[in-house]
Protein backbone atom coordinates (compact mmCIF):
# COMPACT_ATOMS: atom_id res chain seq x y z
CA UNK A 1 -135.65 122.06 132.26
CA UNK A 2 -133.85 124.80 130.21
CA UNK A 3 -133.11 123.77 126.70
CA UNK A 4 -130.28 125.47 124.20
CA UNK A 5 -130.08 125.40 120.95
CA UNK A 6 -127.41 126.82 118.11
CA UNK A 7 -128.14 127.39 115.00
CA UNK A 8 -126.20 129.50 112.09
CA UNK A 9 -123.47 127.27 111.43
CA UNK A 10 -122.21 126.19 108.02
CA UNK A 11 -119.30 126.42 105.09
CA UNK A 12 -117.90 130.13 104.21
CA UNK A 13 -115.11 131.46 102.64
CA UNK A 14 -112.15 133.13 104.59
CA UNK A 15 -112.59 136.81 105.03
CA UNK A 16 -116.85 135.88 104.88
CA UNK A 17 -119.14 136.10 107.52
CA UNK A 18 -121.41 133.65 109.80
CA UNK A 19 -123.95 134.55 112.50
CA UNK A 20 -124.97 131.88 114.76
CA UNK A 21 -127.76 132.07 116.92
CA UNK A 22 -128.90 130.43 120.39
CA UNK A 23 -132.35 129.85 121.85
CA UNK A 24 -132.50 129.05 125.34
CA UNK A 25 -136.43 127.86 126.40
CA UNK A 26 -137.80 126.06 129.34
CA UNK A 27 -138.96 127.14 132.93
CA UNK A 28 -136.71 130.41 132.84
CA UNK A 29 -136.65 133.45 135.34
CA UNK A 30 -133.89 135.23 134.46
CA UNK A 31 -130.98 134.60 132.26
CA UNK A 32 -127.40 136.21 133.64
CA UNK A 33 -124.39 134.81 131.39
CA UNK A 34 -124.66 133.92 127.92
CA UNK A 35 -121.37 132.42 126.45
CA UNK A 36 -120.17 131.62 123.47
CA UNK A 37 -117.38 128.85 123.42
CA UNK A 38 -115.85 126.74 120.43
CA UNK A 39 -113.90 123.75 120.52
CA UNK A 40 -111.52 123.02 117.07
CA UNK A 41 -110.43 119.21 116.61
CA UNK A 42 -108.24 117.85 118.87
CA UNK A 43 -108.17 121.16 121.20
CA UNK A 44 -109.70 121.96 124.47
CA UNK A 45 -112.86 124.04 124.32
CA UNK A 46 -112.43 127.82 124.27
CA UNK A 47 -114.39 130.81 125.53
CA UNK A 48 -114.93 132.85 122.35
CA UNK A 49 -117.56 135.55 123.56
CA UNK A 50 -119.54 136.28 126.74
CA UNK A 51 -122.30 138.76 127.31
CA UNK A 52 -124.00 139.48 130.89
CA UNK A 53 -127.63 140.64 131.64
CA UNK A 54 -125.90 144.43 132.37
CA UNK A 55 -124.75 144.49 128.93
CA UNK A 56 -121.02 144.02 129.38
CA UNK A 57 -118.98 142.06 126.97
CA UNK A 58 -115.95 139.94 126.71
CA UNK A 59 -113.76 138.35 123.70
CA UNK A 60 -111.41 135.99 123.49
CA UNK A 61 -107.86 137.76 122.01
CA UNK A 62 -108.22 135.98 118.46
CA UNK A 63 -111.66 136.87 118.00
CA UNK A 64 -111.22 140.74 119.36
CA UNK A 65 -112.53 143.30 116.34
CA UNK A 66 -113.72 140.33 113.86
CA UNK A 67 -116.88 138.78 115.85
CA UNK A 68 -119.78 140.24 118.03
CA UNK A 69 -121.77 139.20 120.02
CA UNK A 70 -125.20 140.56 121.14
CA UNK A 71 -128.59 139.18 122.77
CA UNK A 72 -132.15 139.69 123.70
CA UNK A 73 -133.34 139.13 126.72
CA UNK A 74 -136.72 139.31 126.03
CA UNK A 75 -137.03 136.33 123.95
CA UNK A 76 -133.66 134.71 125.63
CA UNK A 77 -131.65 134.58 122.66
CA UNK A 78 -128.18 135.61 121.70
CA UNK A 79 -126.43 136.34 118.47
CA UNK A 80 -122.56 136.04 117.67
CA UNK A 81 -122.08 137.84 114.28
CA UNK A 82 -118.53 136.61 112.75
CA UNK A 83 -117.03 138.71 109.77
CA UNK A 84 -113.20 139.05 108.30
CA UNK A 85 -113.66 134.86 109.34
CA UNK A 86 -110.29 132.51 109.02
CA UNK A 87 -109.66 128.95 108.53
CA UNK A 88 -108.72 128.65 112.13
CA UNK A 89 -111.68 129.84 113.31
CA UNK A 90 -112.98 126.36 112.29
CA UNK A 91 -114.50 124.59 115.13
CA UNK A 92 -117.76 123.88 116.72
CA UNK A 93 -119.82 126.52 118.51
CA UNK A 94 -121.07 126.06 121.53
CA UNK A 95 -123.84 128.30 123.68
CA UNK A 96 -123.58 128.17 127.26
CA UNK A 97 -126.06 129.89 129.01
CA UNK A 98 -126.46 130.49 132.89
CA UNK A 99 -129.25 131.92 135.13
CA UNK A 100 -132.61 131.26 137.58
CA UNK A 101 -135.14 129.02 137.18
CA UNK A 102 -138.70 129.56 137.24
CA UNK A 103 -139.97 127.29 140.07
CA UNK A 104 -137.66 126.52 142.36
CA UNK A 105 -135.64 129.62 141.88
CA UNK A 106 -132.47 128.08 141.75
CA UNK A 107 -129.77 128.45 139.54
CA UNK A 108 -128.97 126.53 136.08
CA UNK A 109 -126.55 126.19 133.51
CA UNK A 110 -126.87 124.43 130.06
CA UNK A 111 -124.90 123.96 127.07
CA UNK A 112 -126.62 123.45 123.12
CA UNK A 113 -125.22 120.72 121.37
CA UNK A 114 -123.12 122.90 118.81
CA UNK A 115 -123.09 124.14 115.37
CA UNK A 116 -120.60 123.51 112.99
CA UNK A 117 -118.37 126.27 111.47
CA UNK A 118 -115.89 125.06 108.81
CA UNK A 119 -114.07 128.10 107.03
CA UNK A 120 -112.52 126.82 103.78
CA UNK A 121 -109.20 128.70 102.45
């Protein structure tokens, strides 16, 4: 019922920039948590960036004063702007997104399927 989507990704340069974006449609109410998570080869999947509907945000420690993210609720989209980027920040990016349905209003939670983010040396 609630469909993600990434976009964004691609091949930079370290010490470039990226931003990746994420649609969320469907039968939404209200969106609360929008996430940002990556996942490198061979390593478990990592919160980079959260955002919630009050405005607060959150960064993981290696991403702290290089990336930022931001949103719009009115069209249920978030942004994750990436600049200074390094060859470890490599992976693919993931949107999670969490809130209330439409009809029933019950809670959901969906992931996008990823963009790719490959930062060549």
């Amino acid at each position: 019922q609630v469909q993600v989507r990434e976009s964004g990704g691609g091949l930079v340069q370290a010490g470039g920039s990226l931003r990746l974006s994420c649609a969320a449609t469907g039968s939404i109410f209200e969106i609360d948590t929008m996430e940002w998570y990556r996942q490198a080869p061979g390593k478990q999947r990592q919160l980079v960036a959260l955002s919630t509907k009050g405005g607060s945000a959150n960064y993981g420690d290696s991403v702290k004063g290089r990336f930022a993210i931001s949103r719009d609720n009115a069209k249920n989209m978030m942004f994750l702007q990436m600049n200074s980027l390094k060859p470890e920040d490599t992976a693919v990016y993931y949107c999670h997104v969490g809130g209330l349905l439409v009809n029933p209003r019950i809670s959901f939670v969906s992931w996008g399927q990823g963009t790719q983010v490959t930062v060549s040396s």
